[in-house]
PDB file of N, CA and C in Angstrom:
ATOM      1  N   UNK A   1     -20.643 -26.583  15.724  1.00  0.00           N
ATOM      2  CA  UNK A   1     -20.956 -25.195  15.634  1.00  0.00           C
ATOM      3  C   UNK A   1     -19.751 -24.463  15.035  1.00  0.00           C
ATOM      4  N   UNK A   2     -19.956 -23.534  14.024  1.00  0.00           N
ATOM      5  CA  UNK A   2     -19.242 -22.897  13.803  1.00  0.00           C
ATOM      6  C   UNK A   2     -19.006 -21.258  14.148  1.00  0.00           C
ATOM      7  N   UNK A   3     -17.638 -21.422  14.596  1.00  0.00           N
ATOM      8  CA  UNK A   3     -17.248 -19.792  14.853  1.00  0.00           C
ATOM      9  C   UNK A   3     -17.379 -18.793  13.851  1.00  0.00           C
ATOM     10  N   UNK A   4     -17.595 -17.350  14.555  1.00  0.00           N
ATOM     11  CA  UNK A   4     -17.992 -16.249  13.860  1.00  0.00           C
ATOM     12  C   UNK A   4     -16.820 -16.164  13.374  1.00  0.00           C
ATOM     13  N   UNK A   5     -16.602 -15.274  12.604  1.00  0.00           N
ATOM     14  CA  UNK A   5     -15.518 -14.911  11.690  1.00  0.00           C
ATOM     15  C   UNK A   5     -14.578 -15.726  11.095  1.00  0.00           C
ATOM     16  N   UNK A   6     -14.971 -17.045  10.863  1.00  0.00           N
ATOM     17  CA  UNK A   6     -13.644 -17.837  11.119  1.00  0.00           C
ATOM     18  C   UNK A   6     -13.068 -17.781   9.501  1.00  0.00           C
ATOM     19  N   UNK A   7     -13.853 -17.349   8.383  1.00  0.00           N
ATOM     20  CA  UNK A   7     -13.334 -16.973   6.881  1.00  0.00           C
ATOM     21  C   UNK A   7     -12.579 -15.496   7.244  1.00  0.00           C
ATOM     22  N   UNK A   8     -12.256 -14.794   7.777  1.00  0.00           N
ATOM     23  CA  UNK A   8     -11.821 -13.364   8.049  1.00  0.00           C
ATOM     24  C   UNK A   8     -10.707 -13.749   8.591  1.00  0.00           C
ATOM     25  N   UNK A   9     -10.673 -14.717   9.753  1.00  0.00           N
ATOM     26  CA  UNK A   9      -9.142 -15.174  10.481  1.00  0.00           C
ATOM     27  C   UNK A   9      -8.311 -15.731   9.682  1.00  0.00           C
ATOM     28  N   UNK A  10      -8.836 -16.529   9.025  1.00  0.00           N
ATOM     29  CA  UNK A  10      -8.104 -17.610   7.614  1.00  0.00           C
ATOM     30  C   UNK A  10      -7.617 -16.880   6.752  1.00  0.00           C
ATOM     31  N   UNK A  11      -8.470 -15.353   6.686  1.00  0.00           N
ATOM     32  CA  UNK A  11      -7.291 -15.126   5.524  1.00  0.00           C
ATOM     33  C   UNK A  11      -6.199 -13.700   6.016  1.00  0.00           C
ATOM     34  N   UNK A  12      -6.481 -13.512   7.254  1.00  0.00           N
ATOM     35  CA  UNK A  12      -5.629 -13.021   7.616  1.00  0.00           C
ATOM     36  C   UNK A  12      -4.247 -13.589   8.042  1.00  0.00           C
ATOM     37  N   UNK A  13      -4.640 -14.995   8.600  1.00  0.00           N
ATOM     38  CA  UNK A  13      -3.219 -16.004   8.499  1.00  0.00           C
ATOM     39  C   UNK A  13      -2.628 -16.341   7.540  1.00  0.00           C
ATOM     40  N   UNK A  14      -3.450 -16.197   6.073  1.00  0.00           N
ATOM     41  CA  UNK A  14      -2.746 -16.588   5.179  1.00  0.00           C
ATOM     42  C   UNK A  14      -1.824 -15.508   4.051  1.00  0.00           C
ATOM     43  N   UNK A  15      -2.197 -14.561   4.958  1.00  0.00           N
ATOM     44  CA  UNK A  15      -1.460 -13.339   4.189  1.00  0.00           C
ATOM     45  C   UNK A  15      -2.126 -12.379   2.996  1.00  0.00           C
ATOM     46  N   UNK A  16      -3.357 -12.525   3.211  1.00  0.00           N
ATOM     47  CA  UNK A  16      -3.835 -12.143   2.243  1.00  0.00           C
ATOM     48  C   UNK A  16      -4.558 -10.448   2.206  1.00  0.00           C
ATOM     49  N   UNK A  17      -4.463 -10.167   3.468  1.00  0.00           N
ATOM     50  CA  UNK A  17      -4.640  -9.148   3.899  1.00  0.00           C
ATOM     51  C   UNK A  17      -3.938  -8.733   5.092  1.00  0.00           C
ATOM     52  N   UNK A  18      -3.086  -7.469   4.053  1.00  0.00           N
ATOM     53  CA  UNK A  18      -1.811  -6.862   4.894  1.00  0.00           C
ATOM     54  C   UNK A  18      -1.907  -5.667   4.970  1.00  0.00           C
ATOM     55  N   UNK A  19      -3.120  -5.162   5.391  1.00  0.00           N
ATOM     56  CA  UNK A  19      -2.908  -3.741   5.952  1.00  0.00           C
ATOM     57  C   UNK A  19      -1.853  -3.086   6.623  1.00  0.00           C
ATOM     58  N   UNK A  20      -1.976  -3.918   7.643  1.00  0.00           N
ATOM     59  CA  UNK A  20      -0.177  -3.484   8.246  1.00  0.00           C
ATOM     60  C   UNK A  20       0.944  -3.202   7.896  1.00  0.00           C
ATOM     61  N   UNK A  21       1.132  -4.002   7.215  1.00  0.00           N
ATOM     62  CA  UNK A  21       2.551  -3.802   5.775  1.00  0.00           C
ATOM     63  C   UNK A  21       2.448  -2.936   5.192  1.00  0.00           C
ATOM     64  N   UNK A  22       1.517  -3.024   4.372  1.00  0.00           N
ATOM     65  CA  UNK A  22       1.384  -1.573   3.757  1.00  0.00           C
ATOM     66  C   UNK A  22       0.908  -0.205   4.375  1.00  0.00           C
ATOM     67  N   UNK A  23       0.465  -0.122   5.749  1.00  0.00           N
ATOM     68  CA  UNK A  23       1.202   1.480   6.039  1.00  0.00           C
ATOM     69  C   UNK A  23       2.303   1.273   6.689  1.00  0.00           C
ATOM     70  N   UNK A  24       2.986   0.279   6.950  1.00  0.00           N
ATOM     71  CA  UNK A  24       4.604   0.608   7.349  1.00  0.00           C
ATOM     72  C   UNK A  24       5.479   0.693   6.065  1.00  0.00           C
ATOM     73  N   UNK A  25       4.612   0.208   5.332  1.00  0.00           N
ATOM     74  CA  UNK A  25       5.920   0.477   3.755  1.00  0.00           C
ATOM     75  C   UNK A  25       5.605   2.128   3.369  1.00  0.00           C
ATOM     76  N   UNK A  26       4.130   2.616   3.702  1.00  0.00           N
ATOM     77  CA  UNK A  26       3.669   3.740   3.336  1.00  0.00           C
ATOM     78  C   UNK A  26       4.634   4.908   4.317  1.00  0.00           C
ATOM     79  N   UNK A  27       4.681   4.486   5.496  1.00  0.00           N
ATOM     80  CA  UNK A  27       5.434   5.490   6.634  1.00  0.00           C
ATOM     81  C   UNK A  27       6.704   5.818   6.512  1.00  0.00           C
ATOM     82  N   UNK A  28       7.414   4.337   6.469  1.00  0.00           N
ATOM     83  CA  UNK A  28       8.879   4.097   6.237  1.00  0.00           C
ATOM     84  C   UNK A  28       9.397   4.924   4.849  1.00  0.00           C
ATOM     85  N   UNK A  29       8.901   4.839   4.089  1.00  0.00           N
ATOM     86  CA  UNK A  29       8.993   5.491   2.827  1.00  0.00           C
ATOM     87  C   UNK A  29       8.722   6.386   2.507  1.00  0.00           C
ATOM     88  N   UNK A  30       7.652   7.471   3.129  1.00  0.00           N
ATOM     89  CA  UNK A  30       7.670   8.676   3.695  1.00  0.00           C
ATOM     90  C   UNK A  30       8.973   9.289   4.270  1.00  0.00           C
ATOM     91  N   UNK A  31       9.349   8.661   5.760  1.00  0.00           N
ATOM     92  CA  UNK A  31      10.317   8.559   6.533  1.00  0.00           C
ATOM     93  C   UNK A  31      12.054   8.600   5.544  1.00  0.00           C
ATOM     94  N   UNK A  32      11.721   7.682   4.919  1.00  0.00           N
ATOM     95  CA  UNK A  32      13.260   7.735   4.001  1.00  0.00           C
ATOM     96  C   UNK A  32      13.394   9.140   3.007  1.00  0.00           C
ATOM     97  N   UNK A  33      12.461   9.345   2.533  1.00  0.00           N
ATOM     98  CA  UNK A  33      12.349  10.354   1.632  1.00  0.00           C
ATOM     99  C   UNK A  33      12.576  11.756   2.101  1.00  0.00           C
ATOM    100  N   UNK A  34      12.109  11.701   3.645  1.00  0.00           N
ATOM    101  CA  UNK A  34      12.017  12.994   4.541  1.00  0.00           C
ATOM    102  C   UNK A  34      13.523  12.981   4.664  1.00  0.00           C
ATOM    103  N   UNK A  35      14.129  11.752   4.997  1.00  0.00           N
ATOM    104  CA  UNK A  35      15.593  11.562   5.820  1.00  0.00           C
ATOM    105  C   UNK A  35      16.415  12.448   4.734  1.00  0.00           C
ATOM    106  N   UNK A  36      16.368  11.769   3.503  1.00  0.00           N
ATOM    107  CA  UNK A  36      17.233  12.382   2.269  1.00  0.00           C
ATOM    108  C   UNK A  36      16.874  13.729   1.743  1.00  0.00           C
ATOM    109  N   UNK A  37      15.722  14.220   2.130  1.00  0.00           N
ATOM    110  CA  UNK A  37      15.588  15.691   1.340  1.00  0.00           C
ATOM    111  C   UNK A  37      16.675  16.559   2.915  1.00  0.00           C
ATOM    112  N   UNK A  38      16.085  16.025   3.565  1.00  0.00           N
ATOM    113  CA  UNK A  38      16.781  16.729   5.242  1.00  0.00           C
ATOM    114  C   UNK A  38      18.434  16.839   4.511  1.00  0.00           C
ATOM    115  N   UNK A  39      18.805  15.757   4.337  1.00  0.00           N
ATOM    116  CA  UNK A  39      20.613  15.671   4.202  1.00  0.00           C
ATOM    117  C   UNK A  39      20.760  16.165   2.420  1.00  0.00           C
ATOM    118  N   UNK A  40      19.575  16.207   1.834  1.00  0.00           N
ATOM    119  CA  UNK A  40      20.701  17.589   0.344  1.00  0.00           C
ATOM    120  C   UNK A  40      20.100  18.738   1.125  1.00  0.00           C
ATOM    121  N   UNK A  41      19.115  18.931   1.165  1.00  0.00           N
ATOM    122  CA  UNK A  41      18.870  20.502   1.457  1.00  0.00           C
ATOM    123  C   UNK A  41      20.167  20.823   2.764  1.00  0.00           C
ATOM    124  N   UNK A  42      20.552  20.537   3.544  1.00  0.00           N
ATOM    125  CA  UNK A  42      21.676  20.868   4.611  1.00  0.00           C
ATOM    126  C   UNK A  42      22.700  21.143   4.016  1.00  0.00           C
ATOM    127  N   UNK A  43      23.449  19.598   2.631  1.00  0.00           N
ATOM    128  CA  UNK A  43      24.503  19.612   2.201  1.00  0.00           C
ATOM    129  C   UNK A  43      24.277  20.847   1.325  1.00  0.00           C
ATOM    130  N   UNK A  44      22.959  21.564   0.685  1.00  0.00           N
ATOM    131  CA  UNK A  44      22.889  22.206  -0.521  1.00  0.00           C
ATOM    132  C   UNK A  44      22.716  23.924  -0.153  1.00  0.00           C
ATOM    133  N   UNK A  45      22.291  23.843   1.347  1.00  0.00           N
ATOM    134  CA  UNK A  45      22.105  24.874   2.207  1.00  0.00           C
ATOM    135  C   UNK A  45      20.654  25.610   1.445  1.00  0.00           C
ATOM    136  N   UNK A  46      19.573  24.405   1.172  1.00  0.00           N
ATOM    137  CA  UNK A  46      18.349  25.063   0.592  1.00  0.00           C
ATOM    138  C   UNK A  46      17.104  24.858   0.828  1.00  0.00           C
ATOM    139  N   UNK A  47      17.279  25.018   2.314  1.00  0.00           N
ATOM    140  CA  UNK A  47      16.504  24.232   3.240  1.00  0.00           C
ATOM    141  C   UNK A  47      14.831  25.111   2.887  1.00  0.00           C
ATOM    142  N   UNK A  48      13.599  24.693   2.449  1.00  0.00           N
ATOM    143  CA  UNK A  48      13.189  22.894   2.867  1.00  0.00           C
ATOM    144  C   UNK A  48      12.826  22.735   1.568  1.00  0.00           C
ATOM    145  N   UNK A  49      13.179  23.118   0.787  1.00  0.00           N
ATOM    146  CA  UNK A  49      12.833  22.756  -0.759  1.00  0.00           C
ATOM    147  C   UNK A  49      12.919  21.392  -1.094  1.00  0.00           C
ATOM    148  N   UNK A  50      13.962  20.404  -0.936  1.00  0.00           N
ATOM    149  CA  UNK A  50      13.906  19.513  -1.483  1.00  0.00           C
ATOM    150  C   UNK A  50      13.430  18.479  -0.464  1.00  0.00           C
ATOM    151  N   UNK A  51      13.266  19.203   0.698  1.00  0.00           N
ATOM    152  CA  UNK A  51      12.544  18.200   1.833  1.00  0.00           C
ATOM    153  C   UNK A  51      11.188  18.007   1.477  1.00  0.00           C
ATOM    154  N   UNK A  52      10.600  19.307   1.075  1.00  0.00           N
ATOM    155  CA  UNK A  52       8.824  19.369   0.813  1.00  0.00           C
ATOM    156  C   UNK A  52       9.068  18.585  -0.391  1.00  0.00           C
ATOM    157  N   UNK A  53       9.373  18.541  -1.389  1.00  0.00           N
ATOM    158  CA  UNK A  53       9.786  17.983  -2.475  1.00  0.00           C
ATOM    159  C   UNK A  53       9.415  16.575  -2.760  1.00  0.00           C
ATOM    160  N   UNK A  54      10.427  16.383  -1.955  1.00  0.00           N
ATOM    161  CA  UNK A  54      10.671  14.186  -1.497  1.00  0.00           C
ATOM    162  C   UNK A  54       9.684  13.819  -0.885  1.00  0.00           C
ATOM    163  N   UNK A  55       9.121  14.517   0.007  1.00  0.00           N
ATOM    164  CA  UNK A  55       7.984  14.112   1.120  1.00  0.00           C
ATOM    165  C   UNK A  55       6.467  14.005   0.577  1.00  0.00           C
ATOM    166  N   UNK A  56       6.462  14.950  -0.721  1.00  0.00           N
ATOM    167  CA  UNK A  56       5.502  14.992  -1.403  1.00  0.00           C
ATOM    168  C   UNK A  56       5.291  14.087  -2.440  1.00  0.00           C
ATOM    169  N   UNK A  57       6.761  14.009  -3.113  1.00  0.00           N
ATOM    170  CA  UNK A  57       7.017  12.779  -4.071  1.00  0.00           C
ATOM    171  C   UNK A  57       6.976  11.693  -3.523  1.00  0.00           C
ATOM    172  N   UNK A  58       7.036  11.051  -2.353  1.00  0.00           N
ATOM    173  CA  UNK A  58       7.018   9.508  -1.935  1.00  0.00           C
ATOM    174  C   UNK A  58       5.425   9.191  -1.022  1.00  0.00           C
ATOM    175  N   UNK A  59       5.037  10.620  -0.942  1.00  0.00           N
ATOM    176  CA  UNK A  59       3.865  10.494  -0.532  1.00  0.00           C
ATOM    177  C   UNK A  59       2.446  10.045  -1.814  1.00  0.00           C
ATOM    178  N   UNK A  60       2.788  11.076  -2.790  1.00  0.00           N
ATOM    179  CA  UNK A  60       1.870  10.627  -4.606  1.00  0.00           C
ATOM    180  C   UNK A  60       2.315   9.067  -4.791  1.00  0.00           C
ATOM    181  N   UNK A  61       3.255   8.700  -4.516  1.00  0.00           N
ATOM    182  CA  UNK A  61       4.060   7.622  -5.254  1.00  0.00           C
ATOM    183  C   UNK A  61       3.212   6.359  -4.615  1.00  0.00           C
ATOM    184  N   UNK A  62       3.149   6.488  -3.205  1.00  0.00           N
ATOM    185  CA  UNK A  62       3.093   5.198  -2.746  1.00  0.00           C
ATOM    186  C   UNK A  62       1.028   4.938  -2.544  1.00  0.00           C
ATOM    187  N   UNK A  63       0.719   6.467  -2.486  1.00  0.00           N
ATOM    188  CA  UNK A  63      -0.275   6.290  -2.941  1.00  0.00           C
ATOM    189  C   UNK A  63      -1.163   5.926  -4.466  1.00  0.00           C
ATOM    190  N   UNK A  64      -0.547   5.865  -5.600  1.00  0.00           N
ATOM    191  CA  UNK A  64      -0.436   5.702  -6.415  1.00  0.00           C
ATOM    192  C   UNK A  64      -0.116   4.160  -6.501  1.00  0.00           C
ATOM    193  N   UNK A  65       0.696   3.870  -6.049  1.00  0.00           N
ATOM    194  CA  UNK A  65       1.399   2.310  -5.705  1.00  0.00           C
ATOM    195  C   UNK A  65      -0.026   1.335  -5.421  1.00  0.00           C
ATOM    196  N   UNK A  66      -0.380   2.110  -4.109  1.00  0.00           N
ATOM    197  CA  UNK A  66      -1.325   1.822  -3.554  1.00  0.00           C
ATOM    198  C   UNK A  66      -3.021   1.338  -4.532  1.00  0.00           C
ATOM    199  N   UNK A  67      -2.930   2.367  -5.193  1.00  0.00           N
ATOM    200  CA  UNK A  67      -4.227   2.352  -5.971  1.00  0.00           C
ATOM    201  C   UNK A  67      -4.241   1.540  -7.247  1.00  0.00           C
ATOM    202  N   UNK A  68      -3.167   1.315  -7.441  1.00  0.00           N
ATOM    203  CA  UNK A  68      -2.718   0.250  -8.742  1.00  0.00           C
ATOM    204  C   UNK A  68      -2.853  -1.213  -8.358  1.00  0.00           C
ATOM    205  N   UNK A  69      -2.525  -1.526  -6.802  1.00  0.00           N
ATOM    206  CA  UNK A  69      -2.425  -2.613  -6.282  1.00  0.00           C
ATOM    207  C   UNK A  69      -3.814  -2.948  -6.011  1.00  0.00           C
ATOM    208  N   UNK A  70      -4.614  -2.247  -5.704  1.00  0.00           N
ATOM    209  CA  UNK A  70      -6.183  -2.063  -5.214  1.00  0.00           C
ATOM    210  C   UNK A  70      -6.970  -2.265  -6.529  1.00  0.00           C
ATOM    211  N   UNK A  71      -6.843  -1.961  -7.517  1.00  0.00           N
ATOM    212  CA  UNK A  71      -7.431  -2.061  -8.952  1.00  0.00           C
ATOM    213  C   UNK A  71      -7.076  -3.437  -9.360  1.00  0.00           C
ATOM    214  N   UNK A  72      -5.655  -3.987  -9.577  1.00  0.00           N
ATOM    215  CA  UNK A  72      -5.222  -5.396  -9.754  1.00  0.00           C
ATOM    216  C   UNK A  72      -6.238  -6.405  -9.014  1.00  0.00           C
ATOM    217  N   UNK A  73      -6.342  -6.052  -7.378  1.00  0.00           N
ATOM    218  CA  UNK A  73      -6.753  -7.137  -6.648  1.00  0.00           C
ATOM    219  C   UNK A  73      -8.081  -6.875  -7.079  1.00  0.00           C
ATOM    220  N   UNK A  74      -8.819  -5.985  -7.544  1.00  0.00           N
ATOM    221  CA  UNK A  74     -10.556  -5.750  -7.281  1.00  0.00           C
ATOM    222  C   UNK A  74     -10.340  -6.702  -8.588  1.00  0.00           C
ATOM    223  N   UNK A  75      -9.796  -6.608  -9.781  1.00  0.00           N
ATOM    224  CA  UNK A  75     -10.193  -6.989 -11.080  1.00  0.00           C
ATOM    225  C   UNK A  75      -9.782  -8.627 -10.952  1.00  0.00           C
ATOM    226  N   UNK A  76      -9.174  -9.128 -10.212  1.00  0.00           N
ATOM    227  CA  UNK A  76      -8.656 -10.556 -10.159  1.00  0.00           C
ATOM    228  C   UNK A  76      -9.478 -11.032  -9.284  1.00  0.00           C
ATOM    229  N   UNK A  77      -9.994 -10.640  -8.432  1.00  0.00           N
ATOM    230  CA  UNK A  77     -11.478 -10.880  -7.727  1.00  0.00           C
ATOM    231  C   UNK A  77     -13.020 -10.911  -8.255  1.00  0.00           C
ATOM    232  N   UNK A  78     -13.119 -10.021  -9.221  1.00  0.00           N
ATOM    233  CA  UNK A  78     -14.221  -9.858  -9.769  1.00  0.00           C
ATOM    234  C   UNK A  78     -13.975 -11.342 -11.275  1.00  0.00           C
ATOM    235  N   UNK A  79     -13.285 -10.973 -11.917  1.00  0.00           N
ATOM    236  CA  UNK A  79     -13.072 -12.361 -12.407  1.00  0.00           C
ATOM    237  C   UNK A  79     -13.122 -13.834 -11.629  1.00  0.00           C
ATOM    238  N   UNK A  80     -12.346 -14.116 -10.469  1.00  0.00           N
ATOM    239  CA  UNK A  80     -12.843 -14.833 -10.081  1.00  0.00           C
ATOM    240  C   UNK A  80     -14.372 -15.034  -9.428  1.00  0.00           C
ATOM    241  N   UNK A  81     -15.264 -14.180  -9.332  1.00  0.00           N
ATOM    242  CA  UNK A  81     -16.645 -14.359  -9.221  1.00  0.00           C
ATOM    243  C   UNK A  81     -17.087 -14.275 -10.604  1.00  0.00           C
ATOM    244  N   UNK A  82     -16.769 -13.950 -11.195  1.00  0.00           N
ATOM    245  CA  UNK A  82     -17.557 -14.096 -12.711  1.00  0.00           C
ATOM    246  C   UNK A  82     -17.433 -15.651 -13.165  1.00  0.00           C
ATOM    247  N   UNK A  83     -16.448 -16.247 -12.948  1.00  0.00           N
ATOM    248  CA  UNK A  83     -15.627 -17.347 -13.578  1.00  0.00           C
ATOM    249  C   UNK A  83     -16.650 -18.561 -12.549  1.00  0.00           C
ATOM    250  N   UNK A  84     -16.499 -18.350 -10.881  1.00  0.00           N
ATOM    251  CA  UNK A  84     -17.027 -19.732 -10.270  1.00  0.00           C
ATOM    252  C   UNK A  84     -19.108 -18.938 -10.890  1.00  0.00           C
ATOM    253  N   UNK A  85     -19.503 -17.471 -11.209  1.00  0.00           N
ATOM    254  CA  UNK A  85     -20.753 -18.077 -11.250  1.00  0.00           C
ATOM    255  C   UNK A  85     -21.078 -18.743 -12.367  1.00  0.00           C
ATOM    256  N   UNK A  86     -20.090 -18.727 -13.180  1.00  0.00           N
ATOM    257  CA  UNK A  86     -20.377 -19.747 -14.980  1.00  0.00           C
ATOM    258  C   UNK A  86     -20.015 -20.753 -14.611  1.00  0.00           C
ATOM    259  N   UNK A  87     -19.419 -21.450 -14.017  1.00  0.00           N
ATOM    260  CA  UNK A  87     -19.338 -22.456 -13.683  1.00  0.00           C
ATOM    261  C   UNK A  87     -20.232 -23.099 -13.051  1.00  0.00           C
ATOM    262  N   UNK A  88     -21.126 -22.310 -11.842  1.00  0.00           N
ATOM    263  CA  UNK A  88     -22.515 -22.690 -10.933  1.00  0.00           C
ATOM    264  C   UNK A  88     -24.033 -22.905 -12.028  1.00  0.00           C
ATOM    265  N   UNK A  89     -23.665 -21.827 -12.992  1.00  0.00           N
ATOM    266  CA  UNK A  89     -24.645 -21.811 -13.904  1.00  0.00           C
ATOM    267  C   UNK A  89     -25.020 -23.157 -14.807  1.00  0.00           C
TER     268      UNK A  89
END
């Protein structure tokens, strides 16, 4: 008998789906961007300009990141179903 999900576990062990990673790279990088607008705007005394700034810029960025990475994987997926059904054919 075979277990439910057991193609979903496999490829979560194998790394192939990292949700996790990527909102801690999404947060952290938020987080860094916030850290550094915090320390010029203090050093620059121009507070929150370059905080909204950074926070906004690493926020487009990684979403952007994000959607580039999501387009790569859909199109290297869809090829590989195009490719095994010519082959089935």
């Amino acid at each position: 008998m075979k277990m439910l999900f057991t193609s979903a576990r496999a490829s979560r062990a194998s790394g192939s789906d990292d949700n996790l990673g990527r909102g801690m790279d999404t947060a952290l990088t938020v987080l860094a961007f916030l850290g550094i607008g915090l320390l010029v705007d203090t050093w620059l005394g121009t507070r929150p300009i370059f905080t909204i700034g950074l926070v906004v810029f690493a926020a487009v960025g990684t979403f952007v990141r994000m959607k580039l990475v999501y387009d790569a994987t859909m199109s290297r997926l869809e090829s590989e179903r195009r490719e095994s059904a010519r082959r089935a054919a």
